[in-house]
Protein backbone atom coordinates (compact mmCIF):
# COMPACT_ATOMS: atom_id res chain seq x y z
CA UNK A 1 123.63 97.52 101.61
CA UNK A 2 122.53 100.72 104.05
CA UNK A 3 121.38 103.07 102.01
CA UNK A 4 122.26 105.40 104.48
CA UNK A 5 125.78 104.04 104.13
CA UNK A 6 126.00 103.96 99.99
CA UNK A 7 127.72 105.92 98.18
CA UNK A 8 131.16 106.95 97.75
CA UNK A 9 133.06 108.83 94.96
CA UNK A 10 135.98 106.48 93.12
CA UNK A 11 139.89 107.46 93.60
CA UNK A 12 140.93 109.42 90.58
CA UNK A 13 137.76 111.36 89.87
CA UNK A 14 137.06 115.26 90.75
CA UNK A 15 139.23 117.79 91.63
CA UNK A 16 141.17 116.51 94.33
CA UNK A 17 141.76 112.89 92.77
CA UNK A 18 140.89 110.92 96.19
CA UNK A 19 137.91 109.46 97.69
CA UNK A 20 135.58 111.48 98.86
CA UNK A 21 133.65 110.44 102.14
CA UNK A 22 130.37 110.97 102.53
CA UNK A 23 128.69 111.91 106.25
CA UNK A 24 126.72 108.71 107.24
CA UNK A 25 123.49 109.32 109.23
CA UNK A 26 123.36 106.96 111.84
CA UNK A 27 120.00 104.99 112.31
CA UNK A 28 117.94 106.16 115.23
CA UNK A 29 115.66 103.73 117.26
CA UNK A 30 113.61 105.81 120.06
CA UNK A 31 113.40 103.30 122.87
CA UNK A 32 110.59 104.16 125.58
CA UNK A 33 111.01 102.76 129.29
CA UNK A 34 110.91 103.93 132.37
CA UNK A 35 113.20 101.09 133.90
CA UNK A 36 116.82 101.89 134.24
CA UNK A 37 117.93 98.74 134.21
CA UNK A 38 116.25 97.14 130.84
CA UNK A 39 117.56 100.32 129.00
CA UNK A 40 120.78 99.94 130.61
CA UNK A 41 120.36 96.08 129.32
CA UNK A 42 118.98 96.75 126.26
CA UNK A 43 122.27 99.64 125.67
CA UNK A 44 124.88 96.69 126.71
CA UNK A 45 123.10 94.17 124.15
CA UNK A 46 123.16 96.20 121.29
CA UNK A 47 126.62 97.22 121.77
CA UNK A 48 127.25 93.12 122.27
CA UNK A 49 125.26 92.68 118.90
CA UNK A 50 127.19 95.14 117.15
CA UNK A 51 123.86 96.85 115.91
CA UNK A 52 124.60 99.88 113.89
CA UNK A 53 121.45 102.24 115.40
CA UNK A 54 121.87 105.02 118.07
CA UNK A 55 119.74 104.00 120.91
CA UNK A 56 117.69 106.96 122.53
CA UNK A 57 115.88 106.54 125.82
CA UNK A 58 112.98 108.25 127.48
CA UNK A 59 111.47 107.32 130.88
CA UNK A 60 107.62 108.10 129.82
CA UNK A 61 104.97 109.63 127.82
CA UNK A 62 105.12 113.08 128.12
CA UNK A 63 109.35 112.83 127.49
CA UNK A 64 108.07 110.25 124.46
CA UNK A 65 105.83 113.23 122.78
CA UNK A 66 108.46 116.12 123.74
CA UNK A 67 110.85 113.85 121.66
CA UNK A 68 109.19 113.14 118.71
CA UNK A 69 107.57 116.67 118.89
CA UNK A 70 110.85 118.40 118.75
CA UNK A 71 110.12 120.19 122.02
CA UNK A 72 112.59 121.19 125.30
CA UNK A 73 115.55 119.44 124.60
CA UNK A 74 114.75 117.34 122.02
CA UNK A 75 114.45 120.65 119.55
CA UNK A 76 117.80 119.54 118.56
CA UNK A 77 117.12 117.51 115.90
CA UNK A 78 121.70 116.69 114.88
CA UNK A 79 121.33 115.42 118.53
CA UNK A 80 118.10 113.53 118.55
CA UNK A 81 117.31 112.46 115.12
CA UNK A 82 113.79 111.11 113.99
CA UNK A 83 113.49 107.69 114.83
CA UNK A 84 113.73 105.21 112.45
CA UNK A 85 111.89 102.64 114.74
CA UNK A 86 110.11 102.84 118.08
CA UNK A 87 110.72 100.30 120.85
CA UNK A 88 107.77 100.82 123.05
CA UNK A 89 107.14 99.40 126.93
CA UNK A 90 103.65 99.00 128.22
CA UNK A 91 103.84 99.97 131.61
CA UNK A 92 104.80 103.28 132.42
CA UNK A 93 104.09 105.73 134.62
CA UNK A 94 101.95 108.81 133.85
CA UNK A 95 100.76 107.48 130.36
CA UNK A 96 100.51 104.12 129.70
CA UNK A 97 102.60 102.32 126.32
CA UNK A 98 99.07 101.92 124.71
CA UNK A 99 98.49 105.97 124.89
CA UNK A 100 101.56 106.68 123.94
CA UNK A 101 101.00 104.02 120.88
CA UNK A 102 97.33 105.61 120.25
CA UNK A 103 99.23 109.02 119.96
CA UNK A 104 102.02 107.83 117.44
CA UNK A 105 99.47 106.53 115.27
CA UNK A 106 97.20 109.62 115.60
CA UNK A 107 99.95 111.65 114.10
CA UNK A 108 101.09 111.70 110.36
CA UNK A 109 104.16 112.39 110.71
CA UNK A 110 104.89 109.16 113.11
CA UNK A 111 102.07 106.92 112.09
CA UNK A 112 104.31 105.11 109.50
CA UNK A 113 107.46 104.69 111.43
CA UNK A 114 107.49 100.88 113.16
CA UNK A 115 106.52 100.58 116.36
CA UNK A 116 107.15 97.53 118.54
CA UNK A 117 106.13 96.60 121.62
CA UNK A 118 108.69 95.38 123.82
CA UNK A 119 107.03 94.32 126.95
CA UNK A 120 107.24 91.91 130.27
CA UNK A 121 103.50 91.22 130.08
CA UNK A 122 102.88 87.78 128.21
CA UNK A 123 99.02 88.55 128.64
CA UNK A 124 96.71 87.70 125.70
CA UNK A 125 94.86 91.13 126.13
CA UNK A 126 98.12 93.40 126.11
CA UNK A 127 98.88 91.22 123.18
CA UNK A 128 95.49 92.09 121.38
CA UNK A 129 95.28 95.95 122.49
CA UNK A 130 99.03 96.41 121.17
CA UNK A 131 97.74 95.53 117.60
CA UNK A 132 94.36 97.08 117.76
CA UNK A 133 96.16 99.91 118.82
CA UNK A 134 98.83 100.41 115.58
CA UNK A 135 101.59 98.19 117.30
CA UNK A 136 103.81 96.27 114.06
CA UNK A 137 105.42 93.77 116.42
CA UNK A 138 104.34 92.86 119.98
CA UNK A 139 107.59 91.12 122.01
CA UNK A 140 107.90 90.04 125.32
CA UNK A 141 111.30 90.65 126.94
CA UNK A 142 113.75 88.10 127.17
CA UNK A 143 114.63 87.35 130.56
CA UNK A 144 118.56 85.98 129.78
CA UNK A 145 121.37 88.64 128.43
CA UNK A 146 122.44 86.38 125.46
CA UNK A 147 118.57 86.26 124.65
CA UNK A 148 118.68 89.74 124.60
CA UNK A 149 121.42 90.42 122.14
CA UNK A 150 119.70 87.94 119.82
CA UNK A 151 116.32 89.82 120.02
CA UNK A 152 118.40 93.02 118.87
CA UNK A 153 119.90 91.14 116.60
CA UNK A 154 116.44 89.81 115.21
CA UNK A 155 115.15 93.35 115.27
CA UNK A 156 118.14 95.08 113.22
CA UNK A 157 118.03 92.66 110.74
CA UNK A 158 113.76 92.61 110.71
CA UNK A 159 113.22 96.23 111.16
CA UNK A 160 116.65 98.61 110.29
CA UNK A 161 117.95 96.59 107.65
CA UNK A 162 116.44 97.90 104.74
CA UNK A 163 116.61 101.49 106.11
């Protein structure tokens, strides 16, 4: 079970002698990608896989540290909860996914939270760097939709799960 979803009181008990509900946190993932089109992809498969994560996108580095910095308008933090995971491309504009990665993993507060490279580049060296670099997971995007929604599906169930 969620642990983010547990807990419940049973009918009959307290003062009011119904259920009460308890306000579920919704899982964050913090996905980082300057292409419009594989976060628009990425949005539509998770909705298609029924993943239960909110999906935040930004388009590069510096909108990557503002966000997990709590700066500009990622201060609100009901709005744009700490991630839970970080989906990370390599090639970006203005700071690269490997600087960004170095940066995550040069901070304590983000250093434990998963990061995993989702990337186009099948090259042995991005591969390599990714790991030396802190990466958890290195994954090369899938180029077919359905492939896609199985890849989130793989991810809830390897990464969010036990959340």
């Amino acid at each position: 079970m969620n642990k983010r979803n547990s807990g419940s009181s049973a009918p009959g008990r307290g003062g009011s002698g119904g259920a009460r509900s308890i306000p579920v946190t919704p899982i964050t993932v913090l996905h980082i990608d300057d292409d419009p089109n594989d976060t628009e992809l990425l949005r539509a498969a998770t909705r298609r896989a029924d993943a239960p994560f909110v999906l935040h996108n930004v388009e590069d580095g510096d909108q990557a540290i503002a966000y997990l910095s709590a700066r500009g308008v990622y201060a609100d933090r009901l709005r744009y909860q700490p991630p839970a995971l970080i989906l990370l491309d390599l090639k970006m504009p203005r700071a690269t996914g490997f600087e960004i990665l170095r940066w995550i993993r040069d901070h304590p507060m983000w250093k434990r939270v998963p990061v995993v490279v989702l990337s186009g580049s099948e090259l042995q060296d991005d591969v390599q760097q990714a790991y030396a670099f802190g990466a958890d997971s290195y994954l090369v995007k899938p180029l077919g939709f359905d492939a896609l929604v199985s890849l989130v599906r793989s991810i809830n169930t390897v990464w969010l799960e036990a959340v």
